[in-house]
Protein backbone atom coordinates (compact mmCIF):
# COMPACT_ATOMS: atom_id res chain seq x y z
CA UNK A 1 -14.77 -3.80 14.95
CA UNK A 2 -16.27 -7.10 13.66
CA UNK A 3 -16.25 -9.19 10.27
CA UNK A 4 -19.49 -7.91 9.06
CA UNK A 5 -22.78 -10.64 9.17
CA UNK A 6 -22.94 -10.33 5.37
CA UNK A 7 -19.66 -10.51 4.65
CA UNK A 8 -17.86 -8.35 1.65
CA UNK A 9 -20.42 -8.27 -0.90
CA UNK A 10 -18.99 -4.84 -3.25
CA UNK A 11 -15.38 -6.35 -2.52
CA UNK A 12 -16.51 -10.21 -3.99
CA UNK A 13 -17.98 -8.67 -7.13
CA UNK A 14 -14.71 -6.95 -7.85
CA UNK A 15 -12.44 -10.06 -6.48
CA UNK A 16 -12.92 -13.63 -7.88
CA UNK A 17 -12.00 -14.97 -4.05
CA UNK A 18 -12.13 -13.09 -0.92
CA UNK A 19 -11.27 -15.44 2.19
CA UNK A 20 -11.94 -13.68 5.34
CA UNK A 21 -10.27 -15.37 8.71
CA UNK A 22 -11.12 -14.68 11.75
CA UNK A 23 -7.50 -14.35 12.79
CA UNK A 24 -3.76 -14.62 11.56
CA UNK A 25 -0.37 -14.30 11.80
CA UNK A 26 0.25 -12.57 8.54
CA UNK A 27 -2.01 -11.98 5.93
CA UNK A 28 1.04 -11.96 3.30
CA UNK A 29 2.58 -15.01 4.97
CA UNK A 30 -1.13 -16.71 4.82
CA UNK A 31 -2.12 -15.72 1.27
CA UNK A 32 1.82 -16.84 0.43
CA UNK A 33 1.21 -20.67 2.20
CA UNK A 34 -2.33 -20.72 0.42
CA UNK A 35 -1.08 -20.16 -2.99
CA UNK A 36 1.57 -22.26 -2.57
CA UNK A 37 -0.72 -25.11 -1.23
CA UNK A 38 -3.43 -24.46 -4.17
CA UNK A 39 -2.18 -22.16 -6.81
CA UNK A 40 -5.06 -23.17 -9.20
CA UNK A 41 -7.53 -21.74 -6.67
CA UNK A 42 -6.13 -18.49 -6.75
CA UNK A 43 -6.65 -16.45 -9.46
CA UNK A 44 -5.83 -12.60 -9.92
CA UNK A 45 -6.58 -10.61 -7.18
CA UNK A 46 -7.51 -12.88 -4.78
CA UNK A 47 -7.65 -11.53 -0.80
CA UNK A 48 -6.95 -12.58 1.96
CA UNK A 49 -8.08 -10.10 5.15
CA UNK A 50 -8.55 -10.08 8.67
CA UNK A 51 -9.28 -7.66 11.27
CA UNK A 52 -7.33 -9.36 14.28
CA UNK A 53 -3.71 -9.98 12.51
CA UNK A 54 -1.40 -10.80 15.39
CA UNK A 55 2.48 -10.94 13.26
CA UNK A 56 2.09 -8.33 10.94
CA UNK A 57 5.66 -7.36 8.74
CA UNK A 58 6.30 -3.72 7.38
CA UNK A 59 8.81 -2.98 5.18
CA UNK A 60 12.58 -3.92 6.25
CA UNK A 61 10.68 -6.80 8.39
CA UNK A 62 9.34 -4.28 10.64
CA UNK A 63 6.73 -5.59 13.11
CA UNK A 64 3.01 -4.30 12.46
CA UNK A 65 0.90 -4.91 15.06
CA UNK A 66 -2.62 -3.35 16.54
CA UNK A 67 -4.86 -4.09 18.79
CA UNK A 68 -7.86 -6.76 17.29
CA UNK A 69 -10.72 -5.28 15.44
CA UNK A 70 -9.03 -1.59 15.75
CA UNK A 71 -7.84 -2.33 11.99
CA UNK A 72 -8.17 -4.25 8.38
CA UNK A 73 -5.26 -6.31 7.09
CA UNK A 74 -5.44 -6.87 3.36
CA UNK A 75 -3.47 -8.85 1.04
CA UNK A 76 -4.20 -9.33 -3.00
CA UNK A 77 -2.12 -11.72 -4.86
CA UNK A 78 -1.22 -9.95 -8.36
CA UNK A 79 -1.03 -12.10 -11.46
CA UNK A 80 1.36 -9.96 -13.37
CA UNK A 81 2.51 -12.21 -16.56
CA UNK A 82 1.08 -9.51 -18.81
CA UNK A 83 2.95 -7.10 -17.07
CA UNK A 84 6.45 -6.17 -18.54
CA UNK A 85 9.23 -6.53 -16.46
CA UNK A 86 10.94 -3.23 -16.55
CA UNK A 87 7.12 -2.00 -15.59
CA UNK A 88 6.87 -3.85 -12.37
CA UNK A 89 9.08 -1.05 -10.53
CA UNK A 90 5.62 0.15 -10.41
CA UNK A 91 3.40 -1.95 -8.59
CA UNK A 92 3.55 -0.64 -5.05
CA UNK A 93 3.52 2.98 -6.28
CA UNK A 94 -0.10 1.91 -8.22
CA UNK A 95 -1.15 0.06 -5.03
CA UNK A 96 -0.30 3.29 -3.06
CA UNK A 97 -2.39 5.29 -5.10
CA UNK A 98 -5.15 2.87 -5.64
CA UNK A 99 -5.81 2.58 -1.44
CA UNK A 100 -5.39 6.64 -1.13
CA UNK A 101 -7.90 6.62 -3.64
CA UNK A 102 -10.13 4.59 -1.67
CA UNK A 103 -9.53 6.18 1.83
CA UNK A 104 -9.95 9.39 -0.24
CA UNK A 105 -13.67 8.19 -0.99
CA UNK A 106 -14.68 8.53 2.34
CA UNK A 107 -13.13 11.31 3.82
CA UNK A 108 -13.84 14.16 1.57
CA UNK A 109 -12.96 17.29 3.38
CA UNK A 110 -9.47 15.46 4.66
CA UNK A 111 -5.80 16.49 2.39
CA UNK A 112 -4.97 12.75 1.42
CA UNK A 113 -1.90 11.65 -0.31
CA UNK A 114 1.07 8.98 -0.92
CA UNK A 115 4.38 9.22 0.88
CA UNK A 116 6.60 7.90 -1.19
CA UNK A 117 6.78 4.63 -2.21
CA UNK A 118 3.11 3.71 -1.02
CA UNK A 119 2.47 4.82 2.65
CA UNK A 120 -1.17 6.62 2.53
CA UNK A 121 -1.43 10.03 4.97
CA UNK A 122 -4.61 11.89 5.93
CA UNK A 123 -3.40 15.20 6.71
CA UNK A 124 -0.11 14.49 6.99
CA UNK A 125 -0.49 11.20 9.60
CA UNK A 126 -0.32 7.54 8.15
CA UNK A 127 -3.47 6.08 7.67
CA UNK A 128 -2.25 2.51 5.96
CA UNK A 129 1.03 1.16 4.76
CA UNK A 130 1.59 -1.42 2.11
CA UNK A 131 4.20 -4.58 1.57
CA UNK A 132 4.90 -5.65 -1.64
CA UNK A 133 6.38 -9.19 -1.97
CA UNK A 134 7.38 -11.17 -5.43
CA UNK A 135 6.54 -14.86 -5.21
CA UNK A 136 9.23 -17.08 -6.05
CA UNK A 137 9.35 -18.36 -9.51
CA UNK A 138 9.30 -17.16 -13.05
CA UNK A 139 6.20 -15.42 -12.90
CA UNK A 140 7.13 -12.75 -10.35
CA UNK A 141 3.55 -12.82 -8.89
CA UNK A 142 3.09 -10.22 -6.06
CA UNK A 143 1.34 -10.53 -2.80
CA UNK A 144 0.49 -7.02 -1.87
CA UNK A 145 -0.29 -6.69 1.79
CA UNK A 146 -2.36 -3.49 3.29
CA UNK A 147 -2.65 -2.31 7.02
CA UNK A 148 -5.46 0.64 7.73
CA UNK A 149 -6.53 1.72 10.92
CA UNK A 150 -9.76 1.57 10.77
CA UNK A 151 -11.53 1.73 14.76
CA UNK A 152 -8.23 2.43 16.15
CA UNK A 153 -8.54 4.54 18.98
CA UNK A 154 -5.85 7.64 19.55
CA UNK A 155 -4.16 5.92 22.82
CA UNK A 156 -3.89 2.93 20.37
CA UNK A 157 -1.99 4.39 17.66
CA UNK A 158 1.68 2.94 17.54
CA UNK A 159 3.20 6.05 16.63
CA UNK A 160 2.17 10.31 16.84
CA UNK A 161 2.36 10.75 13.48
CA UNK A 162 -0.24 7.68 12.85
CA UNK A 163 -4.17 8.32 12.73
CA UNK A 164 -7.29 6.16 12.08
CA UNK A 165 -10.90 6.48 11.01
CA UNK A 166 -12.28 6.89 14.16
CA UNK A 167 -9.77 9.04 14.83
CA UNK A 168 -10.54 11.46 12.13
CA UNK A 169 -14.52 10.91 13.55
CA UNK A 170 -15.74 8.96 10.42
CA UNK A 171 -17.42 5.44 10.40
CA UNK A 172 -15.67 3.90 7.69
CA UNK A 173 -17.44 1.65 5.33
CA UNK A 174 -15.20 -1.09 5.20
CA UNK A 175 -16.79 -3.16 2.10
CA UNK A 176 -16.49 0.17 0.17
CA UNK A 177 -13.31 0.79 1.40
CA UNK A 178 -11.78 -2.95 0.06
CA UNK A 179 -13.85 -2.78 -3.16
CA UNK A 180 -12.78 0.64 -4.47
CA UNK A 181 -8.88 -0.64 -3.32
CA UNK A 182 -9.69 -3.92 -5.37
CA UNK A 183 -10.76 -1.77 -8.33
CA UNK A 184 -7.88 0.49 -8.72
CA UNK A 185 -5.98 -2.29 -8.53
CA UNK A 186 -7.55 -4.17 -11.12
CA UNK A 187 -7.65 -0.87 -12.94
CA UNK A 188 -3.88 -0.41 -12.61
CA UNK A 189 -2.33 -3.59 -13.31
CA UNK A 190 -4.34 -3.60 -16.73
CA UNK A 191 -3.17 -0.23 -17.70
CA UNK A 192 0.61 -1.18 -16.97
CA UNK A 193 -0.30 -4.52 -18.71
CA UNK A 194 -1.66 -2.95 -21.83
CA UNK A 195 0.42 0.60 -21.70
CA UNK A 196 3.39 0.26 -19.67
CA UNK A 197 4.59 3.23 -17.18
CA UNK A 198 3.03 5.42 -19.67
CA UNK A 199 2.69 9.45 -19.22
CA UNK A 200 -0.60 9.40 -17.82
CA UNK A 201 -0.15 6.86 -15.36
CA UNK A 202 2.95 8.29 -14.06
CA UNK A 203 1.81 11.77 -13.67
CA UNK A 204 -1.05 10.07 -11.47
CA UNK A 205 1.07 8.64 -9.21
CA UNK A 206 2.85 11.91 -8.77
CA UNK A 207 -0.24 14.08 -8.15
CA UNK A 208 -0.86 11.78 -5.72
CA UNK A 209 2.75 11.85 -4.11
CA UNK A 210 2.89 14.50 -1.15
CA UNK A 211 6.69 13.82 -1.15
CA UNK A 212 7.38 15.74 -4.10
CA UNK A 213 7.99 19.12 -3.63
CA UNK A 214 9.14 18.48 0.14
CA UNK A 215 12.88 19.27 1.50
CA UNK A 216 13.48 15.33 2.71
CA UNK A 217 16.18 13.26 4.67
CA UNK A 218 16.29 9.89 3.11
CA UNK A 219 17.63 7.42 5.61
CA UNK A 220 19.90 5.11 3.75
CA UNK A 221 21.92 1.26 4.50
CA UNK A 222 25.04 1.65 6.86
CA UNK A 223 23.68 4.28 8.27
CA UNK A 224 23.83 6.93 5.34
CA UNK A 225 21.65 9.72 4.55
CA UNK A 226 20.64 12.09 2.38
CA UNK A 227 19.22 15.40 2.27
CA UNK A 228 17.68 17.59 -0.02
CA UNK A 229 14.49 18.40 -2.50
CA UNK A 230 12.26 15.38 -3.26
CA UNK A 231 11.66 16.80 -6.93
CA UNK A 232 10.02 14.10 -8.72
CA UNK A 233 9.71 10.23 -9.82
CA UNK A 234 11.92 9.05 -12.52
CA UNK A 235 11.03 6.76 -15.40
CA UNK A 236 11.37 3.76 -12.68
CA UNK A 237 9.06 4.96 -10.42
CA UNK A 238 12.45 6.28 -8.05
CA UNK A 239 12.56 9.35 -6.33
CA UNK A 240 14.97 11.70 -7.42
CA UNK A 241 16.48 14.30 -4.74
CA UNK A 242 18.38 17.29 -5.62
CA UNK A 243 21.06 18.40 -3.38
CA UNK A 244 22.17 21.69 -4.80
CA UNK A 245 23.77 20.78 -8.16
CA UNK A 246 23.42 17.13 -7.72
CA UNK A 247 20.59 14.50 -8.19
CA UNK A 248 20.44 11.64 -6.31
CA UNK A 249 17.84 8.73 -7.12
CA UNK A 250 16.74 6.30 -4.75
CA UNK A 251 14.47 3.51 -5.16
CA UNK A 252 12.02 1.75 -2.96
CA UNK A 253 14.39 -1.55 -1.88
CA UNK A 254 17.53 1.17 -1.14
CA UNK A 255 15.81 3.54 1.46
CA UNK A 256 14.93 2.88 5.20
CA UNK A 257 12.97 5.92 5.67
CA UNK A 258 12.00 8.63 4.10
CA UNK A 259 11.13 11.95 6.10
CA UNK A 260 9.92 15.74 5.50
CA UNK A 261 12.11 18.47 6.92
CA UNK A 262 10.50 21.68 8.55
């Protein structure tokens, strides 16, 4: 896959910057030194992408790597002043639904959904996986990086329980793709600026959430786990799993993996 000749044309009229590079370490870690260098010149939801990243970080530092031009590596920065703090929980779970939204888009006859926190699946296999990162400072900005697999053939995929567009036998549209992830974005950090966590936007996130419902083992620090029914998000956006009489809530930062059972 290649940057397109015209460039991101549906993606800049959603974003007021979208800086394509040919190549990169990390698209967080290049937004990041950007911002830092020229924060004036960034506004909310400027990108960054690539499709040849070469250092790519999951969550726990994790290395995420592919093969160039097999898949898109995204990162917005989020000016989120207006947001209230105890809303910010939030953020990846939004940006999780706002990119299975837009992988949704083009794969209509495919069972799409959010692993909990913000890991999209098509039919069960991960599709794209996000990294949320707060900027230093009073702020809190967030840089929210985004991997999907895009060309990436089968033998390529890092894992068996990974898939891709081409994969699935669909040409993605990767302009469409980036703009409709830009606008639920956009869309979502308004609504927690203006309403908060509210009802609606919570029960949103957990239609989307294929977790819920599931009999998981949550892989914990030290070593720890945890196993029982994934029942549903709290008012913090954690997941709350019932082992017989007892609840047990985890949040995003406290959990190395998260896994269905059966």
């Amino acid at each position: 896959m290649t940057i397109p000749e015209n460039g991101y044309p549906r993606a800049a009229a959603v974003s007021p910057r979208v800086h394509v590079v040919e190549h990169t370490d990390s698209t967080n870690a290049h937004l990041r030194r950007d911002v830092e260098a020229d924060p004036d010149a960034h506004p909310h939801l400027s990108v960054l992408l690539t499709t040849d990243q070469r250092a790519g970080r999951g969550r726990l530092d994790r290395s995420w790597t592919a093969p160039a031009g097999t898949a898109l590596a995204i990162s917005v920065l989020l000016r989120v002043g207006a947001v209230p703090v105890h809303s910010r929980g939030w953020i990846p779970l939004v940006a999780g639904l706002a990119m299975s939204d837009a992988v949704s888009a083009q794969l209509h006859d495919r069972q799409v959904g959010v692993k909990w926190p913000n890991d999209v699946l098509v039919d069960g296999r991960k599709i794209s996986g996000i990294l949320a990162e707060v900027l230093p400072g009073e702020a809190g900005d967030v840089i929210l990086g985004a991997g999907v697999n895009t060309t990436m053939a089968e033998v390529d995929l890092p894992v068996a329980t990974a898939t891709s567009f081409a994969v699935l036998g669909v040409e993605v549209d990767e302009d469409r793709l980036l703009a409709d992830y830009l606008r639920g974005l956009r869309d979502h950090i308004a609504h927690l600026a203006v309403s908060g966590a509210d009802d609606a936007l919570r029960e949103r996130v957990a239609a989307a959430c294929v977790t819920i419902g599931e009999d998981v083992v949550v892989s914990l620090p030290g070593g720890e786990t945890l196993t029982g029914t994934a029942e549903r998000l709290d008012e913090d956006g954690r997941l709350v799993v019932r082992t017989g009489a007892v609840e047990s809530v985890v949040g995003a930062g406290d959990v190395v993996h998260v896994r269905g059972v059966g």
